[in-house]
C-alpha atoms as a PDB file:
ATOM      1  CA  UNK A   1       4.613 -37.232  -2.577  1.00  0.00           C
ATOM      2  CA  UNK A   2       7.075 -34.439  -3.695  1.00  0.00           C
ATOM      3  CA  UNK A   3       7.606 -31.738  -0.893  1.00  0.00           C
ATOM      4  CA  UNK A   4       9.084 -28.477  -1.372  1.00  0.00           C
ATOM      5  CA  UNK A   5       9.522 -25.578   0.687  1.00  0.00           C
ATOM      6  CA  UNK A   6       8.501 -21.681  -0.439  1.00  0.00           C
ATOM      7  CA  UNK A   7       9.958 -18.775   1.519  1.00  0.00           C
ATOM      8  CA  UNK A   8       7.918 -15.800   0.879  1.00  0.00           C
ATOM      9  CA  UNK A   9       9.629 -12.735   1.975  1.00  0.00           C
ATOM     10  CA  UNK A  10       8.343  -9.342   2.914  1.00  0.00           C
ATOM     11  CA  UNK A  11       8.771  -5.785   3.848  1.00  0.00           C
ATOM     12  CA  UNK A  12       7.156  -6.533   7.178  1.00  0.00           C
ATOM     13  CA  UNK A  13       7.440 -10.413   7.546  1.00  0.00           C
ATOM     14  CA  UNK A  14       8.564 -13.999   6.396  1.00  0.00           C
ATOM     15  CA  UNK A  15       5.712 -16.723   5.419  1.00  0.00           C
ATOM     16  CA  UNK A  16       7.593 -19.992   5.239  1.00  0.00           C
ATOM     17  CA  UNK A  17       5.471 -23.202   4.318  1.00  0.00           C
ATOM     18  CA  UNK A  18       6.546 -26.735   2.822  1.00  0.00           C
ATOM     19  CA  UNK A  19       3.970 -27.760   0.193  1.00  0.00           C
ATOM     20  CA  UNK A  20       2.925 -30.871  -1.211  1.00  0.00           C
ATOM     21  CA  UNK A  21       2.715 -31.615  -4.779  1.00  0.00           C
ATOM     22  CA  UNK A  22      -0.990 -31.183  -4.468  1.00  0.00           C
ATOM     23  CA  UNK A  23      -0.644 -27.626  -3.285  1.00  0.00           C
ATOM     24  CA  UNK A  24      -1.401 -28.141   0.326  1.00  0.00           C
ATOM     25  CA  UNK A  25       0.750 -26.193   2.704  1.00  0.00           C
ATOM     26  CA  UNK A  26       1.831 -28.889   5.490  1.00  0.00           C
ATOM     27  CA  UNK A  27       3.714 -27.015   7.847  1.00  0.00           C
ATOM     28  CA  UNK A  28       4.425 -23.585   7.720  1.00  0.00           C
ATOM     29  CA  UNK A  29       6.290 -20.295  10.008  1.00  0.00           C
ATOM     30  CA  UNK A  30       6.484 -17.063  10.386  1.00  0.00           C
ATOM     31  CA  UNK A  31       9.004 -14.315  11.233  1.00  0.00           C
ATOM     32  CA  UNK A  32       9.376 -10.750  11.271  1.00  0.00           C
ATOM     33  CA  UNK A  33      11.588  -9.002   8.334  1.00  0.00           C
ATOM     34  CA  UNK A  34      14.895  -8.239  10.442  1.00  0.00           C
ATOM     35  CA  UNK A  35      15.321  -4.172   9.629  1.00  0.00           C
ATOM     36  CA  UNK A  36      18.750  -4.246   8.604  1.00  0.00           C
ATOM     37  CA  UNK A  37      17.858  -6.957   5.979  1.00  0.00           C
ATOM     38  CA  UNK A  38      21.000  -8.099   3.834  1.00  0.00           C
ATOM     39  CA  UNK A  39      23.041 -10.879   5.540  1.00  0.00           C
ATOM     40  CA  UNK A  40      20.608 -11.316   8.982  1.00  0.00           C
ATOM     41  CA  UNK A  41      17.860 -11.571   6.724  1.00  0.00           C
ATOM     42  CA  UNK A  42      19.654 -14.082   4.321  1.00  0.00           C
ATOM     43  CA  UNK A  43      20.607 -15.775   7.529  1.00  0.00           C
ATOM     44  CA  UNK A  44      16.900 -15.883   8.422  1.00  0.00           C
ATOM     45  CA  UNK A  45      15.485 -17.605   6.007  1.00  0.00           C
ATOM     46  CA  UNK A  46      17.876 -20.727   6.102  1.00  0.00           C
ATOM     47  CA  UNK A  47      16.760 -21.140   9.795  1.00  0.00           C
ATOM     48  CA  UNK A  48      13.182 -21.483   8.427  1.00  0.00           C
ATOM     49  CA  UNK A  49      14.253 -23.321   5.702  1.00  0.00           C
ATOM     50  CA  UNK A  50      16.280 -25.951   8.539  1.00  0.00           C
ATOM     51  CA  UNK A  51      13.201 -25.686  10.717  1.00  0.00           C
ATOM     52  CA  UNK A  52      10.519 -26.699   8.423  1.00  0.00           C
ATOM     53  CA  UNK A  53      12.842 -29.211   7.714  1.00  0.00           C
ATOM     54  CA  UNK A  54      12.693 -30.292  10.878  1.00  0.00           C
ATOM     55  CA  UNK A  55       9.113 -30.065  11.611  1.00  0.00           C
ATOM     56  CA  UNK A  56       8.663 -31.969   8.651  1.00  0.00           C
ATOM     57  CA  UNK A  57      11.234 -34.461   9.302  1.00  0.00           C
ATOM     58  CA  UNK A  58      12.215 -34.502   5.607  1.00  0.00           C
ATOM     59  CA  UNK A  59      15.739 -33.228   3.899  1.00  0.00           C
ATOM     60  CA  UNK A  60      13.534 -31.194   1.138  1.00  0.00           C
ATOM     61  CA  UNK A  61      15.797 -30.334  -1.446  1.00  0.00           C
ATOM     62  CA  UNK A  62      12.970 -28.212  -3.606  1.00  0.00           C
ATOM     63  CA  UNK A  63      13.267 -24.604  -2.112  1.00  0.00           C
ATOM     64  CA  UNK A  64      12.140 -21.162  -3.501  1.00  0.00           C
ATOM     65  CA  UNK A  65      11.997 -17.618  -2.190  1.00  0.00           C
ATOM     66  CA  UNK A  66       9.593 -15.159  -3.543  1.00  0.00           C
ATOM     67  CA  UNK A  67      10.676 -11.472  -2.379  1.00  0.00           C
ATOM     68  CA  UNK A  68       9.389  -8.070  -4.167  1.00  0.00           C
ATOM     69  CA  UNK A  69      11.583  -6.437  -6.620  1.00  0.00           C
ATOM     70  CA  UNK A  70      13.423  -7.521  -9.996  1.00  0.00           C
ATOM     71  CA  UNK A  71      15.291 -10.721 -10.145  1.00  0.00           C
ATOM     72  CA  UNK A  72      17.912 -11.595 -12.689  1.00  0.00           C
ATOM     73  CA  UNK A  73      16.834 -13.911 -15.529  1.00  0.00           C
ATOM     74  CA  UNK A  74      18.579 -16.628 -14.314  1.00  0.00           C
ATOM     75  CA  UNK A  75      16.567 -16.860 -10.899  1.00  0.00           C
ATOM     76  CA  UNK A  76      19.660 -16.031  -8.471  1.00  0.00           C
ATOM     77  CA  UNK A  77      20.246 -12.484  -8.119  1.00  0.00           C
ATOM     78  CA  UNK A  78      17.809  -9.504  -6.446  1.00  0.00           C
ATOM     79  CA  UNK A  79      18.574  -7.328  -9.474  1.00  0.00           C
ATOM     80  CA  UNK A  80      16.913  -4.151  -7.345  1.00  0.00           C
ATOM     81  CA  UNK A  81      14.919  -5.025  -4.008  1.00  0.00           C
ATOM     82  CA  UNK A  82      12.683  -2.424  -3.164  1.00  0.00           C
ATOM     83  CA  UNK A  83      11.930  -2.836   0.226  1.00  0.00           C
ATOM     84  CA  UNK A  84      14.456  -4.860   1.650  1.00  0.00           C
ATOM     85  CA  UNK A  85      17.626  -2.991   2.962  1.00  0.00           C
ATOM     86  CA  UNK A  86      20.784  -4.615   1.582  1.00  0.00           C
ATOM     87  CA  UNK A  87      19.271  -7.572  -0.807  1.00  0.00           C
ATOM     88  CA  UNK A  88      19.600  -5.216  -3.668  1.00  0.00           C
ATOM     89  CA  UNK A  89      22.312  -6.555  -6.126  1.00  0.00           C
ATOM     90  CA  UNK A  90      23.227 -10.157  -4.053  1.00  0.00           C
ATOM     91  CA  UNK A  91      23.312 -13.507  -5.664  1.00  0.00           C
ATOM     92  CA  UNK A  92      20.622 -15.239  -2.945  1.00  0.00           C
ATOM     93  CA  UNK A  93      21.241 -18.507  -4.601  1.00  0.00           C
ATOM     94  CA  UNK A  94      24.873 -18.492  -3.983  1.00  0.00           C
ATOM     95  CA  UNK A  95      25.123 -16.863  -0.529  1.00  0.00           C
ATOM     96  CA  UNK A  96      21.910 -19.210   0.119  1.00  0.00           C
ATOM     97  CA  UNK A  97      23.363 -22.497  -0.425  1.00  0.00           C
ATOM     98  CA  UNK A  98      26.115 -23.271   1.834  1.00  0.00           C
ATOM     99  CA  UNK A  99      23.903 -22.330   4.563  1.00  0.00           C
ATOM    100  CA  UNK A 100      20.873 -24.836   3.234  1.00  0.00           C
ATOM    101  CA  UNK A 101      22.787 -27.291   1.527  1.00  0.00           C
ATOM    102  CA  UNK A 102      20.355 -27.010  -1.666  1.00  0.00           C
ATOM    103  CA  UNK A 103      19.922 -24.943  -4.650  1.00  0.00           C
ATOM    104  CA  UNK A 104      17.679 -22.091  -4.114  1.00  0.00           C
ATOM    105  CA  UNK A 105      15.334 -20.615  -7.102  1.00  0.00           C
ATOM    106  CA  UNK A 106      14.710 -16.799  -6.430  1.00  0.00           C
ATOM    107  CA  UNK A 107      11.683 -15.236  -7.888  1.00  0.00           C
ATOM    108  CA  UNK A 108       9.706 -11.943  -8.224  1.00  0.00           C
ATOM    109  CA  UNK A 109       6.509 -12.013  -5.349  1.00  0.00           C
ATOM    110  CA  UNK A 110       4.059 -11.233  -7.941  1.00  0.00           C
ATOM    111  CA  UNK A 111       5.190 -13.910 -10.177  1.00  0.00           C
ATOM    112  CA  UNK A 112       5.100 -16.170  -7.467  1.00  0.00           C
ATOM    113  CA  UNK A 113       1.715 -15.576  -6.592  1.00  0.00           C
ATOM    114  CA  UNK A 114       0.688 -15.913 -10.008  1.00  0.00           C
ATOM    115  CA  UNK A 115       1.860 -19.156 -10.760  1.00  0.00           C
ATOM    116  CA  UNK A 116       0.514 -20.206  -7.311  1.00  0.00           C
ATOM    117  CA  UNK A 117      -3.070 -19.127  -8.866  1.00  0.00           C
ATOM    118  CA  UNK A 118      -2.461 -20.680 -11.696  1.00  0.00           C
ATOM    119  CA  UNK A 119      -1.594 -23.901 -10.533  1.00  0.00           C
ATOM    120  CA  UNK A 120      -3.740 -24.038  -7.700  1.00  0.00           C
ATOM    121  CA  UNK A 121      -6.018 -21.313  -7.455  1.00  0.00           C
ATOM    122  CA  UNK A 122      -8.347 -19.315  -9.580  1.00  0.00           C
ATOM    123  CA  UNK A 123      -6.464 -19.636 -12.645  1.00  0.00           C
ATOM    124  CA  UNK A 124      -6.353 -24.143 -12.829  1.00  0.00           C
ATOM    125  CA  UNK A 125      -8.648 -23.559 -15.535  1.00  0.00           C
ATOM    126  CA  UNK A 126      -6.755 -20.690 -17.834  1.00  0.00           C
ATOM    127  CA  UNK A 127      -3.770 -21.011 -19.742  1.00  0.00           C
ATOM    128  CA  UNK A 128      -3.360 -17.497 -21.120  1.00  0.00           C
ATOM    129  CA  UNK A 129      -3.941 -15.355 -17.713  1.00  0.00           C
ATOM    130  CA  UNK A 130      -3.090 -11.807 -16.175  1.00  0.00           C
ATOM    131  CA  UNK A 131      -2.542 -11.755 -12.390  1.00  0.00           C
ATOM    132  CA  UNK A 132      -2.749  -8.308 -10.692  1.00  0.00           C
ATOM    133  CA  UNK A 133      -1.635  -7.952  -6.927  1.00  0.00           C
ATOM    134  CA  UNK A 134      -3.279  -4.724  -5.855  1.00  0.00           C
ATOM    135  CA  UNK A 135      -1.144  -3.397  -2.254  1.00  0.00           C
ATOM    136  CA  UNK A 136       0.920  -0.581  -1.446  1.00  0.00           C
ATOM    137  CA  UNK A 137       1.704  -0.635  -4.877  1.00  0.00           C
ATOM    138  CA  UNK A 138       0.707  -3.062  -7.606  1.00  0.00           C
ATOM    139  CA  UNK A 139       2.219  -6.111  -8.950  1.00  0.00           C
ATOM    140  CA  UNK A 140       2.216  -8.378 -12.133  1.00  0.00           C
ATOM    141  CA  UNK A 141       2.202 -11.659 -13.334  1.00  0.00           C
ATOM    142  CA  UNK A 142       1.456 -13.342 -16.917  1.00  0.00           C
ATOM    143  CA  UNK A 143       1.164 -16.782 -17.705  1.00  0.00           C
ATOM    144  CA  UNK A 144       0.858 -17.771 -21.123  1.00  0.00           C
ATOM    145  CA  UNK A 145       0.031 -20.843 -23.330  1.00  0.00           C
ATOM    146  CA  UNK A 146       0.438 -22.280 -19.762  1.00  0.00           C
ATOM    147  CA  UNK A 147       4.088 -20.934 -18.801  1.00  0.00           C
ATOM    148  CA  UNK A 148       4.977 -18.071 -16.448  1.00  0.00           C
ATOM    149  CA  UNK A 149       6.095 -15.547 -19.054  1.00  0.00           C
ATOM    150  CA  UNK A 150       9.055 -13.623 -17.826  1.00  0.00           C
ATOM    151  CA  UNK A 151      10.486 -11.521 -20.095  1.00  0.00           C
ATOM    152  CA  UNK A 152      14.579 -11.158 -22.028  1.00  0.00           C
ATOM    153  CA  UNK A 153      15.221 -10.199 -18.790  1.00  0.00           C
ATOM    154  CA  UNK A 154      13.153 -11.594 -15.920  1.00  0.00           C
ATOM    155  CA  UNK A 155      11.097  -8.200 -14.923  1.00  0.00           C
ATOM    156  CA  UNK A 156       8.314  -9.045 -17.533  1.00  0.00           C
ATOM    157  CA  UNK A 157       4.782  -8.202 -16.333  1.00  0.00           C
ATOM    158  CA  UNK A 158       5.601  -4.803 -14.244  1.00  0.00           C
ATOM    159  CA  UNK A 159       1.934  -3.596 -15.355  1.00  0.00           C
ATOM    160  CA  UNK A 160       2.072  -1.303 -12.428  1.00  0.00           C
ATOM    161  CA  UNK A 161       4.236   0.757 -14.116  1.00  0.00           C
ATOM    162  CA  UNK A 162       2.679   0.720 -17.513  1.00  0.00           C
ATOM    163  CA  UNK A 163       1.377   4.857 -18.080  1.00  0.00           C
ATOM    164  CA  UNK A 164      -1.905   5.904 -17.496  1.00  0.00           C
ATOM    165  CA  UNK A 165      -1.416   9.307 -18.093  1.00  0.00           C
ATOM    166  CA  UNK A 166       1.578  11.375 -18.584  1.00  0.00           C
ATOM    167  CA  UNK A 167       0.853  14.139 -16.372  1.00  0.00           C
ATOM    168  CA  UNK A 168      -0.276  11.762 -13.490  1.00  0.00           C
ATOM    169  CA  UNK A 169       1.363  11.690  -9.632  1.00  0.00           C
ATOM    170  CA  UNK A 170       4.760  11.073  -9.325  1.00  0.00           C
ATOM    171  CA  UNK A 171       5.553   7.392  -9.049  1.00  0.00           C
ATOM    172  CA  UNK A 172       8.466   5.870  -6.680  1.00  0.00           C
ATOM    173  CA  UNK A 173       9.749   4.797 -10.049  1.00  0.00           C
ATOM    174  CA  UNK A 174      10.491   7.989 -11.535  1.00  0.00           C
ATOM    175  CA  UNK A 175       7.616   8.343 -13.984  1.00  0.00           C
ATOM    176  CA  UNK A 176       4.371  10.175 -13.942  1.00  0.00           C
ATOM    177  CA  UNK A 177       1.022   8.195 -14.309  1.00  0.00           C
ATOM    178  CA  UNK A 178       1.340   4.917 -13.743  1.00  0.00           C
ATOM    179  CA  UNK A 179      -1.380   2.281 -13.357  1.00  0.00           C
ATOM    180  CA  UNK A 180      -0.413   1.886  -9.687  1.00  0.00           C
ATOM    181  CA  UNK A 181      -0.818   5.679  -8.790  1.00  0.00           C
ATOM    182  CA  UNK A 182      -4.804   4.874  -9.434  1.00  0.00           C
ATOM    183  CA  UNK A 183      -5.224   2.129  -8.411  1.00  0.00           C
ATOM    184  CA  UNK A 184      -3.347   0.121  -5.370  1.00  0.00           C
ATOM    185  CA  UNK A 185      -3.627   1.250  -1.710  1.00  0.00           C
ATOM    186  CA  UNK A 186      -2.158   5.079  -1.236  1.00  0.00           C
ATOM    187  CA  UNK A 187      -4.797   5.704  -4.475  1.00  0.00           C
ATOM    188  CA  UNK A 188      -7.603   4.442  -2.834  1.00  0.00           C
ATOM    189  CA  UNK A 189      -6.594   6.426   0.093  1.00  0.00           C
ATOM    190  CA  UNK A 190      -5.964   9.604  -2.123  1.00  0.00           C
ATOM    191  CA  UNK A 191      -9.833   8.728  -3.685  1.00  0.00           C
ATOM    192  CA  UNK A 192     -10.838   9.158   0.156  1.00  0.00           C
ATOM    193  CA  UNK A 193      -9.372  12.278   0.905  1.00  0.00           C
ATOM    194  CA  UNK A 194     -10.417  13.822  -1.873  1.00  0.00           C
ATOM    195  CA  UNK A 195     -14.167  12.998  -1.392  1.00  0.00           C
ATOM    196  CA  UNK A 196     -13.863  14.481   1.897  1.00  0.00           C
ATOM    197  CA  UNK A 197     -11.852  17.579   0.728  1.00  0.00           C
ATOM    198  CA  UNK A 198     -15.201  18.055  -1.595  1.00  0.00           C
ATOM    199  CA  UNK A 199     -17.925  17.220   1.299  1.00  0.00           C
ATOM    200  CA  UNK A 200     -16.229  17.410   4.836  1.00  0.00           C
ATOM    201  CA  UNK A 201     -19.940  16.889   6.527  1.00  0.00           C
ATOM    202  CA  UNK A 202     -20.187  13.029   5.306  1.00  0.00           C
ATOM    203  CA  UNK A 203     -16.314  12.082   6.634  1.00  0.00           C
ATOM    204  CA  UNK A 204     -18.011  11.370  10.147  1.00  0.00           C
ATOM    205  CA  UNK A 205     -19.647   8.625   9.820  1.00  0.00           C
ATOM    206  CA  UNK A 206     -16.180   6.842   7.387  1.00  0.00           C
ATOM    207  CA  UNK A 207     -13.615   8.259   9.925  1.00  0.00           C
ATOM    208  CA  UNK A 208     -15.320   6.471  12.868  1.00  0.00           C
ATOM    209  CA  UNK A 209     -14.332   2.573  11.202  1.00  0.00           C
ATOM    210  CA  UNK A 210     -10.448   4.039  11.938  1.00  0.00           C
ATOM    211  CA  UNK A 211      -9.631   6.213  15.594  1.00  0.00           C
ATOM    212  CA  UNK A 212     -11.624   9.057  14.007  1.00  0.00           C
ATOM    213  CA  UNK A 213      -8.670  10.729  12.287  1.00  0.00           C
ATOM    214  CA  UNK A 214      -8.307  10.483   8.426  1.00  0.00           C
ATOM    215  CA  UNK A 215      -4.348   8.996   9.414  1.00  0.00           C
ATOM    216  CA  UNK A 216      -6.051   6.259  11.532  1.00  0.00           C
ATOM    217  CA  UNK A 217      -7.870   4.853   8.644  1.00  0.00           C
ATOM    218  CA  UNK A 218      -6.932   2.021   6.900  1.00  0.00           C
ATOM    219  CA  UNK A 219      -8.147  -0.324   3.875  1.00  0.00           C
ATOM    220  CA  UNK A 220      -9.658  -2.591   5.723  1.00  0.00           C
ATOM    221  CA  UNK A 221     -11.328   0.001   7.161  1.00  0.00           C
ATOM    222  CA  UNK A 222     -12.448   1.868   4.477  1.00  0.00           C
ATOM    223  CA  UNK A 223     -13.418  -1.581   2.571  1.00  0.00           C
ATOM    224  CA  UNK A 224     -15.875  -2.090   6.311  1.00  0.00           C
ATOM    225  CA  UNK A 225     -17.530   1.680   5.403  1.00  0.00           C
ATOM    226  CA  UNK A 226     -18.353   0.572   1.554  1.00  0.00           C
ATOM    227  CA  UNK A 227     -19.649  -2.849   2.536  1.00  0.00           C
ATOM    228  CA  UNK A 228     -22.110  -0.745   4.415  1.00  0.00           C
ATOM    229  CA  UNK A 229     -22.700   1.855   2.396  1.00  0.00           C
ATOM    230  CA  UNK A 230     -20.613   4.801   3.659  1.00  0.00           C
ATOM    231  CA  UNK A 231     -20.768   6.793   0.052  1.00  0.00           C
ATOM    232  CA  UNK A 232     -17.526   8.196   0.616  1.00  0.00           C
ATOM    233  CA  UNK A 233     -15.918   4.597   0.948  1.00  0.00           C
ATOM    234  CA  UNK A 234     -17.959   3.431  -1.717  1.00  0.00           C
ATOM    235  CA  UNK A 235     -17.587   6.102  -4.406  1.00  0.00           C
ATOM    236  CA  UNK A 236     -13.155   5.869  -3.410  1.00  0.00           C
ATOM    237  CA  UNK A 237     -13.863   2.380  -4.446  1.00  0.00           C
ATOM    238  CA  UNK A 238     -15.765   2.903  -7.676  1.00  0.00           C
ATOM    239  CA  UNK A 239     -12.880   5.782  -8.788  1.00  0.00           C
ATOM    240  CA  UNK A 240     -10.193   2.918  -8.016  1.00  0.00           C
ATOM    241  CA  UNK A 241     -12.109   0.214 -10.155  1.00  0.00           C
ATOM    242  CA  UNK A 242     -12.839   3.040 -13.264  1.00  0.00           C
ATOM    243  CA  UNK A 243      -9.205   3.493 -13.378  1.00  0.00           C
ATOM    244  CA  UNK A 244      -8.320  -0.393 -12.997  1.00  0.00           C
ATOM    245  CA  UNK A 245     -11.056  -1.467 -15.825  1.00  0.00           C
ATOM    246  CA  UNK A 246      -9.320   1.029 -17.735  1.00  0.00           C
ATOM    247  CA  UNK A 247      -5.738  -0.196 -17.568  1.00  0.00           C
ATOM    248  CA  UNK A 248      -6.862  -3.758 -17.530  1.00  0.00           C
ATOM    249  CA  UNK A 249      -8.411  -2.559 -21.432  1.00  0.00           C
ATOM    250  CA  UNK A 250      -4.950  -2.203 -22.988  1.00  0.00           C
ATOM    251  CA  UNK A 251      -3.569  -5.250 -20.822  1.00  0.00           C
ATOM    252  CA  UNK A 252      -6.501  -7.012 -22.768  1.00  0.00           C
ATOM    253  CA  UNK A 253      -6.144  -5.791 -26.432  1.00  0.00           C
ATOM    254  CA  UNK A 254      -2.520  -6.406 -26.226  1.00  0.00           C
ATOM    255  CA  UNK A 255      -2.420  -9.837 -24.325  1.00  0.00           C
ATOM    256  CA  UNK A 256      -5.615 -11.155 -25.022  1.00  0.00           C
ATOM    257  CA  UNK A 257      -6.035 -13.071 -22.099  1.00  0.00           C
ATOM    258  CA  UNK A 258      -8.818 -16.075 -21.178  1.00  0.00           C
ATOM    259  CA  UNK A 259      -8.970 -14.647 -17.047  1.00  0.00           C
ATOM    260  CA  UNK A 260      -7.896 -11.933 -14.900  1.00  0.00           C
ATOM    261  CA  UNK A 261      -7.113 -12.649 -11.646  1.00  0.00           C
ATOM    262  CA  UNK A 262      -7.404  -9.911  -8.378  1.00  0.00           C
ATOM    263  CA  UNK A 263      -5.161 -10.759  -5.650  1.00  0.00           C
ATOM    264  CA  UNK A 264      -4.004  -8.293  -2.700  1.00  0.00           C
ATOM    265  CA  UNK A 265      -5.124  -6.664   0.253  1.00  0.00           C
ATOM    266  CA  UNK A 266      -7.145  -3.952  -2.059  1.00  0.00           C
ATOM    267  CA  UNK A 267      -8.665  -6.886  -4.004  1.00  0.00           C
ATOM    268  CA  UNK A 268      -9.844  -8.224  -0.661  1.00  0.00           C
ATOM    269  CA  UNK A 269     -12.742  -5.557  -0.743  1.00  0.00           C
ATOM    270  CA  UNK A 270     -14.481  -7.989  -3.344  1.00  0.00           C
ATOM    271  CA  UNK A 271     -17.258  -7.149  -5.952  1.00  0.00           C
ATOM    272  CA  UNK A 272     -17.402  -3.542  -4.459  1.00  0.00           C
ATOM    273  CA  UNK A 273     -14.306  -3.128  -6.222  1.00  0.00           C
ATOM    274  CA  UNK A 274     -14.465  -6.067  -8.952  1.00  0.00           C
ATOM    275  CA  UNK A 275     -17.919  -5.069 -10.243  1.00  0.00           C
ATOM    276  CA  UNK A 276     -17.105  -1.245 -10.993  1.00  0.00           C
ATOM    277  CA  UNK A 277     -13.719  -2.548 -12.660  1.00  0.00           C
ATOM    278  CA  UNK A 278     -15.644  -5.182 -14.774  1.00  0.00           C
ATOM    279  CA  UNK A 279     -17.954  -2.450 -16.073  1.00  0.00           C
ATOM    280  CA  UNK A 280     -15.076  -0.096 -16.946  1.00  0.00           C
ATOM    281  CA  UNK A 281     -13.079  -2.819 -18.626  1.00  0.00           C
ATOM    282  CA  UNK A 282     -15.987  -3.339 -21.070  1.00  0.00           C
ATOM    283  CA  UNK A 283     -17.022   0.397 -21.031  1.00  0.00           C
ATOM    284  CA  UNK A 284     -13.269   1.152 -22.364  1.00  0.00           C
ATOM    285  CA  UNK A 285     -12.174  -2.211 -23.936  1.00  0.00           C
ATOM    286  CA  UNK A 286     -11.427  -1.574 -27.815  1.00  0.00           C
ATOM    287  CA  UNK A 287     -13.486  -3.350 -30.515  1.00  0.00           C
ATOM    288  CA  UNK A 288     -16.625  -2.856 -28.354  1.00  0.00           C
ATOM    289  CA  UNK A 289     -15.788  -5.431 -25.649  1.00  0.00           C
ATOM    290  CA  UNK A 290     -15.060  -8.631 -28.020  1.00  0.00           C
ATOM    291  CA  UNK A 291     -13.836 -11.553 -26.294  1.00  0.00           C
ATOM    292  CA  UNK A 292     -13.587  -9.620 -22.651  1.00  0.00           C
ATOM    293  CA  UNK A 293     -11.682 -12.837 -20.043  1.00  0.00           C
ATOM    294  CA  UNK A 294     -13.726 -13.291 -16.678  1.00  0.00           C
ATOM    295  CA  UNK A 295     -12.565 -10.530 -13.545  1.00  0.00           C
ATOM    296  CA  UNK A 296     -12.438 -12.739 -10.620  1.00  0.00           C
ATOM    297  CA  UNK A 297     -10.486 -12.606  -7.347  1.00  0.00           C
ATOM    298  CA  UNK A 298      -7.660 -14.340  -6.390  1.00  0.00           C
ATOM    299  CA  UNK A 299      -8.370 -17.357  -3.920  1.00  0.00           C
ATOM    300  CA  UNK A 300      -5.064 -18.403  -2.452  1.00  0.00           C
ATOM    301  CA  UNK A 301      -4.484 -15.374  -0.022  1.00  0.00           C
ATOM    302  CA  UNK A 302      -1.485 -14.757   1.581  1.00  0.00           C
ATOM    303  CA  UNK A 303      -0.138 -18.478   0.460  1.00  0.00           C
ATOM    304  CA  UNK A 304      -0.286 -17.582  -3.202  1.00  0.00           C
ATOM    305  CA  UNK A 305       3.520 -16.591  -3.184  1.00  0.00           C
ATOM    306  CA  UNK A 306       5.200 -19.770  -0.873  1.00  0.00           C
ATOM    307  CA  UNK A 307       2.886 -21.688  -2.690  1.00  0.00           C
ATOM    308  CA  UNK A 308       4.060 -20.629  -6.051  1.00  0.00           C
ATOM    309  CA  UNK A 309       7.765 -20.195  -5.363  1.00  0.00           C
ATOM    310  CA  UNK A 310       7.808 -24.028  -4.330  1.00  0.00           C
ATOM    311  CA  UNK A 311       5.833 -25.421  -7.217  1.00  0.00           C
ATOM    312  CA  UNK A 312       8.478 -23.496  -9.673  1.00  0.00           C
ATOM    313  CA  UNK A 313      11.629 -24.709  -7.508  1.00  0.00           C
ATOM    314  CA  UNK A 314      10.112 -28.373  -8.628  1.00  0.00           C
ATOM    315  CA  UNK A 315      11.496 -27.489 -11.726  1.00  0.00           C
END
């Protein structure tokens, strides 16, 4: 049995795991994301990496990290880390492996999570697949003829940033309109409050999932309401999947794709967001919906990324 460990770090917290060759996390921690970041966070996740060691009673020598932002093509360097204070710029690998004692692969969370579907998840069947991560903002991952495609220089697959519409919100990128300003969590919540702004006598019943304040609600919340059948919940819902179904259109006529995967705490809401996307993507898709992939949600959860990251430290 070939063991590995993944390291999957976040804004909020680390997910640590050691997984088996058949994808089956065996041991696994977690730790909160040290504010400060840089070198107590680097610190950090060597003591996971020696403690699941230990648990384990192994010396694994397989050991990824998965953390959001771009990483260099070569898999060492956080080339920009967007929320993680001081990681932006270091060689991970390097400072990593004098405190491990192993060479450490560093990779992009989305990409991470979609070669964790891939290999283990909703995608074992595909070999040309598009992997969205819809959460505060929205991720990417591409796998195709059966390898994770990364780009000339390992940020491949942004598709959150790809333009909707040129006059659009402001993104935290710079640029107006992009897919994730429709679509991942602050959109859905900007598809609430404008519902509300239009018919302030149905937010009762929606505000009363949260503390009863439009700031106390959350997805999860407003996923509850749709489920059952708050229509301001539900209609936020069907705005978000319209716009997804219609980016996912020109992610299919250029990639042509054999599955889309959903993964994220948005994508967690299920067919109430799936179905309405489906129907746009073949409403919008060019050449009257020929060849359309399957829409399906992800099925790995929160273990997509440690998973992934250790499979692709294997080598």
């Amino acid at each position: 049995m070939s063991l590995a460990i993944g390291i999957d770090v976040g804004g909020t917290k680390l997910l640590g795991g050691v997984v088996d060759d058949d994808g089956r996390v065996i041991a696994r921690l977690r730790r909160e994301t040290p504010r400060e970041g840089g070198s107590a966070l680097t610190a950090l996740v060597a003591e996971l990496v020696h403690q699941l060691q230990e648990d384990t009673r192994e010396k694994i020598s397989k050991i990824g990290l998965s953390a959001a932002g771009f990483v260099s093509a070569d898999r060492e360097r956080m080339l920009a880390a967007t929320n993680i204070a001081g990681w932006t710029g270091v060689n991970l690998a390097e400072e990593l492996e004098p405190l491990i004692g192993a060479r450490v692969i560093v990779e992009n969370d989305a990409n991470a999570a979609c070669w964790g579907e891939y290999r283990y998840g909703a995608g074992r069947d595909s070999r040309n697949m598009i992997f969205l991560i819809l959460g505060t903002g929205l991720g990417g991952g591409l796998i195709t003829n059966g390898e994770l495609f990364r780009g000339a220089h390992g940020t491949a697959a942004e598709f959150g940033h790809m333009r909707l519409n040129a006059s659009g919100p402001l993104c935290g990128c710079g640029a107006r309109g992009c897919f994730e300003q429709y679509c991942a969590g602050p959109a859905l919540m900007r598809h609430v409050e404008e519902s509300i702004a239009a018919a302030p006598e149905r937010a009762f019943e929606l505000l009363r999932y949260g503390d009863g304040t439009l700031s106390g609600l959350t997805g999860k919340h407003i996923a509850a309401a749709a489920h059952d059948g708050d229509r301001i919940a539900t209609t936020a819902f069907k705005i978000t999947g319209e716009w997804l179904g219609l980016g996912l259109a020109s992610l299919v006529v250029t990639l042509d794709p054999d599955l889309i995967i959903l993964g994220g705490g948005v994508s967690e809401a299920g067919e109430i967001l799936i179905s309405p996307a489906r129907e746009s993507l073949r409403r919008n898709a060019s050449f009257s919906g020929h060849s359309l992939p399957p829409l399906v949600a992800a099925s790995l959860g929160n273990d997509a990324g440690l998973i992934g990251v250790a499979d692709l430290a294997r080598g």
